[in-house]
Every structure is written in structure tokens, then in C-alpha cells.
PDB file of N, CA and C in Angstrom:
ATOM      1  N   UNK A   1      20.620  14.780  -3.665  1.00  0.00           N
ATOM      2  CA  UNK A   1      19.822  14.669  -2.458  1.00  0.00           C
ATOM      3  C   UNK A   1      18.425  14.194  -2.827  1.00  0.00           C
ATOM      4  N   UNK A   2      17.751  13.519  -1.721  1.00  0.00           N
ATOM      5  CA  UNK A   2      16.589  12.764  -2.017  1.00  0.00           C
ATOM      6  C   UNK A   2      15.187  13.986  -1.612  1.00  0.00           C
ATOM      7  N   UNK A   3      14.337  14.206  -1.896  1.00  0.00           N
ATOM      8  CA  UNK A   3      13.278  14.952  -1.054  1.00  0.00           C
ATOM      9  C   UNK A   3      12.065  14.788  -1.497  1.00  0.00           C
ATOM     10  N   UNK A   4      11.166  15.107  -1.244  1.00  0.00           N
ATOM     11  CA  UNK A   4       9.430  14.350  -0.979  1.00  0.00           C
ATOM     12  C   UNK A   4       9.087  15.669  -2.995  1.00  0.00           C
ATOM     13  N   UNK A   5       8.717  15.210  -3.744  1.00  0.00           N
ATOM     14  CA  UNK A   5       7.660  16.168  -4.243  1.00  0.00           C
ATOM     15  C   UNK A   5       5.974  15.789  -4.075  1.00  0.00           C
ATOM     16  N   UNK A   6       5.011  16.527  -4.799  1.00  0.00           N
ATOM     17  CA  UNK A   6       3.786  16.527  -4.783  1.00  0.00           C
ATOM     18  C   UNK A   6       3.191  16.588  -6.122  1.00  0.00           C
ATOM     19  N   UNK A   7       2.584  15.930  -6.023  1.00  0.00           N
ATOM     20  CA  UNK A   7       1.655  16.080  -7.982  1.00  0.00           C
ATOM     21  C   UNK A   7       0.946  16.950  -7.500  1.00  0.00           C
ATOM     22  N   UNK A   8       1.230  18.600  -8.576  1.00  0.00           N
ATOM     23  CA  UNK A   8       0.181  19.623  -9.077  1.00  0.00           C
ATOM     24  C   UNK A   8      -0.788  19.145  -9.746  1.00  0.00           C
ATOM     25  N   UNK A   9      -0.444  18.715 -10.866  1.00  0.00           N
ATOM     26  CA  UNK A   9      -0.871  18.871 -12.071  1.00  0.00           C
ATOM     27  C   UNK A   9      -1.099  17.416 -12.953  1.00  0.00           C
ATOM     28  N   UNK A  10      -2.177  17.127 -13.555  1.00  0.00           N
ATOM     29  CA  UNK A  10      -2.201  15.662 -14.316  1.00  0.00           C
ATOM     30  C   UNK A  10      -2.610  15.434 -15.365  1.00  0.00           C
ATOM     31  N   UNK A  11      -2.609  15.909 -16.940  1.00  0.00           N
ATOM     32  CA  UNK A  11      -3.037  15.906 -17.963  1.00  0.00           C
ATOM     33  C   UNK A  11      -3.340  14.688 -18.933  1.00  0.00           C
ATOM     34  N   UNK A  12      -3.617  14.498 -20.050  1.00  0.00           N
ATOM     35  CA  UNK A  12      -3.974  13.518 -20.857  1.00  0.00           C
ATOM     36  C   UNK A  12      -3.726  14.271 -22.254  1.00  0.00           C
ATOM     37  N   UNK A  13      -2.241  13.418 -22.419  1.00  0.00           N
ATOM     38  CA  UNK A  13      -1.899  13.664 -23.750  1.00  0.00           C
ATOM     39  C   UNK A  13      -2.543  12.785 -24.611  1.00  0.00           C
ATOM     40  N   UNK A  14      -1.862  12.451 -25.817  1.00  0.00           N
ATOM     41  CA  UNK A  14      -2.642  11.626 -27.095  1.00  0.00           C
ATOM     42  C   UNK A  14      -3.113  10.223 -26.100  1.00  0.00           C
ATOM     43  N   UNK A  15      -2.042   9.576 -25.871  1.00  0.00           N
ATOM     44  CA  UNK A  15      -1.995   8.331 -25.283  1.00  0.00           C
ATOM     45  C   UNK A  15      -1.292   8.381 -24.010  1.00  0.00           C
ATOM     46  N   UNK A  16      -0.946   9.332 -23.032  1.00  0.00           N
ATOM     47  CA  UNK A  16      -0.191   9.074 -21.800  1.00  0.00           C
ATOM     48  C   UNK A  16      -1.111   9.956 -20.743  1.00  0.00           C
ATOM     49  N   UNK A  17      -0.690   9.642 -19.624  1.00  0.00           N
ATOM     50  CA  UNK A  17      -1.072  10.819 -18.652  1.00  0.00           C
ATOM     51  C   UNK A  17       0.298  11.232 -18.357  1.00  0.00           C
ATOM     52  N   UNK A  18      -0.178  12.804 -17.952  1.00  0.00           N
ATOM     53  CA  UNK A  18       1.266  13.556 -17.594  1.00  0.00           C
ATOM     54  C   UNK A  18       1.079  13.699 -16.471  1.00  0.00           C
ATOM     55  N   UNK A  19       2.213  13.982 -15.516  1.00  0.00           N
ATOM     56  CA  UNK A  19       1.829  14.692 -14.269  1.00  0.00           C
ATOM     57  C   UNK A  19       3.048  15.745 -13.686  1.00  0.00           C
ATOM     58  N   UNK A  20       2.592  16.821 -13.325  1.00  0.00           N
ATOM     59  CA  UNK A  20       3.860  17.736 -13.185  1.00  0.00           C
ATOM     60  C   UNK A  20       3.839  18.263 -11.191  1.00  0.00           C
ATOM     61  N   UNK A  21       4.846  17.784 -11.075  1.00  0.00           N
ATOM     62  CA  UNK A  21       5.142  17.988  -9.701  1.00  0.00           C
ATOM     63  C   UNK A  21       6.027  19.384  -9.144  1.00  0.00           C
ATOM     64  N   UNK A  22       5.752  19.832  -7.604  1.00  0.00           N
ATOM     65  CA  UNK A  22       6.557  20.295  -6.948  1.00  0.00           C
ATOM     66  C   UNK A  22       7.378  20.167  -5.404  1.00  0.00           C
ATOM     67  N   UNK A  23       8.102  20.622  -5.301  1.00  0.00           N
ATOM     68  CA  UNK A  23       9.336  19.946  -4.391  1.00  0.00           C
ATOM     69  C   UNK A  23       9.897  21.068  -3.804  1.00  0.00           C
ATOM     70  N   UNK A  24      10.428  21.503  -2.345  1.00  0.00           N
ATOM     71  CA  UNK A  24      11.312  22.723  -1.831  1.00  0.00           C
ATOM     72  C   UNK A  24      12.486  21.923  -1.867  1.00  0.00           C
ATOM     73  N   UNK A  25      13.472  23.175  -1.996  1.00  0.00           N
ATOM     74  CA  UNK A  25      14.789  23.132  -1.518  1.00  0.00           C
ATOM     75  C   UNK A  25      15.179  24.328  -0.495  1.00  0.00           C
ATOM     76  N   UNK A  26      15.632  23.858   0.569  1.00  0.00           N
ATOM     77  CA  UNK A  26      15.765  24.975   1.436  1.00  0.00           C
ATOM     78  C   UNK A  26      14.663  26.409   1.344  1.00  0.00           C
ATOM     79  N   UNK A  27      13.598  26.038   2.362  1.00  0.00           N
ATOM     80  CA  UNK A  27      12.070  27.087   1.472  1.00  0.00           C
ATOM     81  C   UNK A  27      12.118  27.831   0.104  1.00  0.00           C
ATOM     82  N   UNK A  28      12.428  26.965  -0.986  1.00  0.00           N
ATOM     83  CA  UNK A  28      12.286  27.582  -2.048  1.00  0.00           C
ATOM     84  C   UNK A  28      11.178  26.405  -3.387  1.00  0.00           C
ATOM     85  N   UNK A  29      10.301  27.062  -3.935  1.00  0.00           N
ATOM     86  CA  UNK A  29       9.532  26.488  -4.380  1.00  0.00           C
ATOM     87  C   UNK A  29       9.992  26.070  -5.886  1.00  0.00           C
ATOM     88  N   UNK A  30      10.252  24.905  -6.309  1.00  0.00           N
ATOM     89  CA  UNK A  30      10.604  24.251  -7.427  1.00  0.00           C
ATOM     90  C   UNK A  30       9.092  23.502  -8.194  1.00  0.00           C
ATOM     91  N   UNK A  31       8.966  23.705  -9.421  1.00  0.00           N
ATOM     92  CA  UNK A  31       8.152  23.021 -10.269  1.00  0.00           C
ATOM     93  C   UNK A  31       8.613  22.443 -11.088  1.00  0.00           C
ATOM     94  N   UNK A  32       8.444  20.883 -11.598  1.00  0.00           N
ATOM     95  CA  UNK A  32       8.968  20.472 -12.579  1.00  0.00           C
ATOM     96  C   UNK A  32       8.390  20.365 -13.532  1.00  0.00           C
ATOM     97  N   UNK A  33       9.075  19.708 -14.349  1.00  0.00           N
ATOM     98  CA  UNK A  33       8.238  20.025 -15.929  1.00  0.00           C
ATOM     99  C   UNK A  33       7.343  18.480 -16.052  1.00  0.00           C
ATOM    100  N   UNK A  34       6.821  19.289 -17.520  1.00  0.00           N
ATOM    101  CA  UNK A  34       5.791  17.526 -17.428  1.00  0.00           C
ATOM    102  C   UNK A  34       6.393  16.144 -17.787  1.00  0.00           C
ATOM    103  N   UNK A  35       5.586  14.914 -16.476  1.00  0.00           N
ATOM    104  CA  UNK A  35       6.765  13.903 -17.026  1.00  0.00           C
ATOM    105  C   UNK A  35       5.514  12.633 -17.423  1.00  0.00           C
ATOM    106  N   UNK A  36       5.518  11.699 -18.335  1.00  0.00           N
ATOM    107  CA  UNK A  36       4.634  11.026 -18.803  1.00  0.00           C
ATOM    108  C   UNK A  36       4.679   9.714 -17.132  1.00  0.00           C
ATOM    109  N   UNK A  37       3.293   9.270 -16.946  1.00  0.00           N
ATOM    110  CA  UNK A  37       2.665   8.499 -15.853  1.00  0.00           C
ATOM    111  C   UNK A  37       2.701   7.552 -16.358  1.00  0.00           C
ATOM    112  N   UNK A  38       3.310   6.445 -16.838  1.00  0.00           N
ATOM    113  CA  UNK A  38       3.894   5.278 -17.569  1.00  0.00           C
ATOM    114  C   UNK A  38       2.516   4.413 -17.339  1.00  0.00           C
ATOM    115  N   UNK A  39       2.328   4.219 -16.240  1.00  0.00           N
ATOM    116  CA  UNK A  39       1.750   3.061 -15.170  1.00  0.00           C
ATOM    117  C   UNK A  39       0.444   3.701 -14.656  1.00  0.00           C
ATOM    118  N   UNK A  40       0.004   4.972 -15.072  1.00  0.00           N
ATOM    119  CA  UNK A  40      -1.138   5.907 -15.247  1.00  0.00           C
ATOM    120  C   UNK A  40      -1.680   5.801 -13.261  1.00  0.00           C
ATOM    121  N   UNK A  41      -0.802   5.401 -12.535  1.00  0.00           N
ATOM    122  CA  UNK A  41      -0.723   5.730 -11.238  1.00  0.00           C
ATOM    123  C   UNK A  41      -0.615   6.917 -10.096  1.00  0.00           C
ATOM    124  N   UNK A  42      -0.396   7.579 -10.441  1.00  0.00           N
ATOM    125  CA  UNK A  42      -0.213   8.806  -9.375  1.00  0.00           C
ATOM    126  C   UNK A  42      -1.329   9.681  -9.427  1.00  0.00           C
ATOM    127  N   UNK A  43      -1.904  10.557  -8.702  1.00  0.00           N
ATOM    128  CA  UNK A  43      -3.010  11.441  -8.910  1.00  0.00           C
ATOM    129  C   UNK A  43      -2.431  12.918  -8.319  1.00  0.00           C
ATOM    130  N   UNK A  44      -3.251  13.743  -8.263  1.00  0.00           N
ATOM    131  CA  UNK A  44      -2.958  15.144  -8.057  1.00  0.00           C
ATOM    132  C   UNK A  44      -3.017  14.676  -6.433  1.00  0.00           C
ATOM    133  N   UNK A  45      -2.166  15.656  -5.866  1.00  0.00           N
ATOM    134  CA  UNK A  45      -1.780  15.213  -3.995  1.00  0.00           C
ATOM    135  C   UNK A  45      -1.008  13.948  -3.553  1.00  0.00           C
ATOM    136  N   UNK A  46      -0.422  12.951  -4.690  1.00  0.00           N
ATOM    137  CA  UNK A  46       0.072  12.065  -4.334  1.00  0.00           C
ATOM    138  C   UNK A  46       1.774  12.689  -4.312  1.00  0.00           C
ATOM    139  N   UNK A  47       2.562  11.666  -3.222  1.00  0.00           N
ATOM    140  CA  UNK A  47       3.799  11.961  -3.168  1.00  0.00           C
ATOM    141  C   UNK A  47       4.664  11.160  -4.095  1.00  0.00           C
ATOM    142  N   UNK A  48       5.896  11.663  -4.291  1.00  0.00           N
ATOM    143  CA  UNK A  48       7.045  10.730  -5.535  1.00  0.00           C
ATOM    144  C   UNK A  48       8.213  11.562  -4.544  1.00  0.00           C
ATOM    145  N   UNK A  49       9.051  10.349  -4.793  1.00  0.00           N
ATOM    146  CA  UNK A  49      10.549  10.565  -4.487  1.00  0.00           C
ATOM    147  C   UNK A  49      11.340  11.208  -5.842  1.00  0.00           C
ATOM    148  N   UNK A  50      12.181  12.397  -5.404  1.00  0.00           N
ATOM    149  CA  UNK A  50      12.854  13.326  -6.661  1.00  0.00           C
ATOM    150  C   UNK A  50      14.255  13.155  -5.845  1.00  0.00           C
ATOM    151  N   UNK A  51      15.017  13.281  -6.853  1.00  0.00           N
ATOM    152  CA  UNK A  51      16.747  13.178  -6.367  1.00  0.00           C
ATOM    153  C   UNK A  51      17.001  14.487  -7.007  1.00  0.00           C
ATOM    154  N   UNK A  52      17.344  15.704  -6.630  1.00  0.00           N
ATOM    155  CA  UNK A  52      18.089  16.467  -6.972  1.00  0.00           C
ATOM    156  C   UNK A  52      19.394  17.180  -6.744  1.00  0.00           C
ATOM    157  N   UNK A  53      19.896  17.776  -7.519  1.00  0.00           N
ATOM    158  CA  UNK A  53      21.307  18.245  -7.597  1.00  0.00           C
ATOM    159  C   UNK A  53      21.489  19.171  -6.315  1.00  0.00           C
ATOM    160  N   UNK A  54      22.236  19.253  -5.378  1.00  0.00           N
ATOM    161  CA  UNK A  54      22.211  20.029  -4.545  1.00  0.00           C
ATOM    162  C   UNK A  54      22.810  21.345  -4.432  1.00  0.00           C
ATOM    163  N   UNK A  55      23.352  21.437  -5.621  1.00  0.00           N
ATOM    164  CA  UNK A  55      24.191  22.720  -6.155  1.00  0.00           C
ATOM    165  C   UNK A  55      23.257  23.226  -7.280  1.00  0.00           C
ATOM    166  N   UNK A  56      22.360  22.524  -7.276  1.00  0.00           N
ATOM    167  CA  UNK A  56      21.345  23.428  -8.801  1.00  0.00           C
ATOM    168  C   UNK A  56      20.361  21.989  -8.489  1.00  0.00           C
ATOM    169  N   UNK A  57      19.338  22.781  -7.410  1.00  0.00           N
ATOM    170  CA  UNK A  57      18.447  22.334  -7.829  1.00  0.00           C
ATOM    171  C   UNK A  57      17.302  21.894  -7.972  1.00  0.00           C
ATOM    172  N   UNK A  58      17.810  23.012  -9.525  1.00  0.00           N
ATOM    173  CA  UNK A  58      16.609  22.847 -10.855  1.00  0.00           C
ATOM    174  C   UNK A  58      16.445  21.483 -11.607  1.00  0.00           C
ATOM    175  N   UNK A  59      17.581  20.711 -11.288  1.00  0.00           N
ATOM    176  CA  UNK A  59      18.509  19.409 -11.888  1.00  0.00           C
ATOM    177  C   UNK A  59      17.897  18.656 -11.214  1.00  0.00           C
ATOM    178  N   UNK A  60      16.781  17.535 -11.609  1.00  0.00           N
ATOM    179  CA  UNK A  60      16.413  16.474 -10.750  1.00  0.00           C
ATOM    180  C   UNK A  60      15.931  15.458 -11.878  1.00  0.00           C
ATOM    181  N   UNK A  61      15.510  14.633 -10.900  1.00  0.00           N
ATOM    182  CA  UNK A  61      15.121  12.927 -11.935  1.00  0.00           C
ATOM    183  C   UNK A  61      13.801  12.582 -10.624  1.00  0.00           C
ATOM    184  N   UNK A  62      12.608  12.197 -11.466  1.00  0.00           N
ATOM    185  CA  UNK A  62      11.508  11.843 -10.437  1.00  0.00           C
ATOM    186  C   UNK A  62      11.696  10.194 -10.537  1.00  0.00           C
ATOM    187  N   UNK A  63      11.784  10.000  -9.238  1.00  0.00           N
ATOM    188  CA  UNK A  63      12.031   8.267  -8.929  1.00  0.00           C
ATOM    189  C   UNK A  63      10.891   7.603  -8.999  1.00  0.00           C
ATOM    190  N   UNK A  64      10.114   7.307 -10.418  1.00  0.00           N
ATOM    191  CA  UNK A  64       9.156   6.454 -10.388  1.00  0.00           C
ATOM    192  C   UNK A  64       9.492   5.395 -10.141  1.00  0.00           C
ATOM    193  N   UNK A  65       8.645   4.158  -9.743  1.00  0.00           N
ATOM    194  CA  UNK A  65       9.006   3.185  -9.098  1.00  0.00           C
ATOM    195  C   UNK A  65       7.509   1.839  -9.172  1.00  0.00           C
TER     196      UNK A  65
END
């Protein structure tokens, strides 16, 4: 299933920016882990499309684009 997340979080590793998002599933609050900002685009409050597992899910892939 497709659903909206939100950038928490935006760090600066050696050479990348990270950014760690969250997303509901049926009112339940999901955080994902940190994922490198390739294209150093997104900021804290911006939205990303996440596909997750609908039987678990903890199981997702953030649809950078």
C-alpha cells in the first residue's frame, strides 16, 4: 500500500544527508530508519511517498523520485 510519510529528522553524515521519516498505518505511528538524501532534497516537514507491507507494516521502501 502507498501512504503519505513526513521528514522528522535530517542529519549530515561524512558525505550524505540523512533523513528519517514517519508514516500511520491505521492510527498507528511508524518511524523509519535513516535513509541517505541522494539528491540532498527533502527538508524536515517535507512529504515522500512510502509503499508499505500491509500485513507488517514495519516493511516499507521510501519512493524517492
Amino acid at each position: 500500500k502507498v501512504t503519505e510519510s513526513v521528514v522528522v529528522d535530517r542529519k549530515k553524515s561524512k558525505n550524505d544527508w540523512l533523513i528519517n521519516c514517519k508514516y500511520y498505518v491505521n492510527k498507528t505511528e511508524f518511524v523509519t530508519f535513516y535513509h541517505t538524501d541522494e539528491k540532498n532534497k527533502y527538508r524536515i516537514g517535507d512529504t515522500i511517498e512510502l509503499i508499505y507491507n500491509k500485513e507488517f507494516p514495519r516493511m516499507y521502501k521510501i519512493d524517492f523520485q
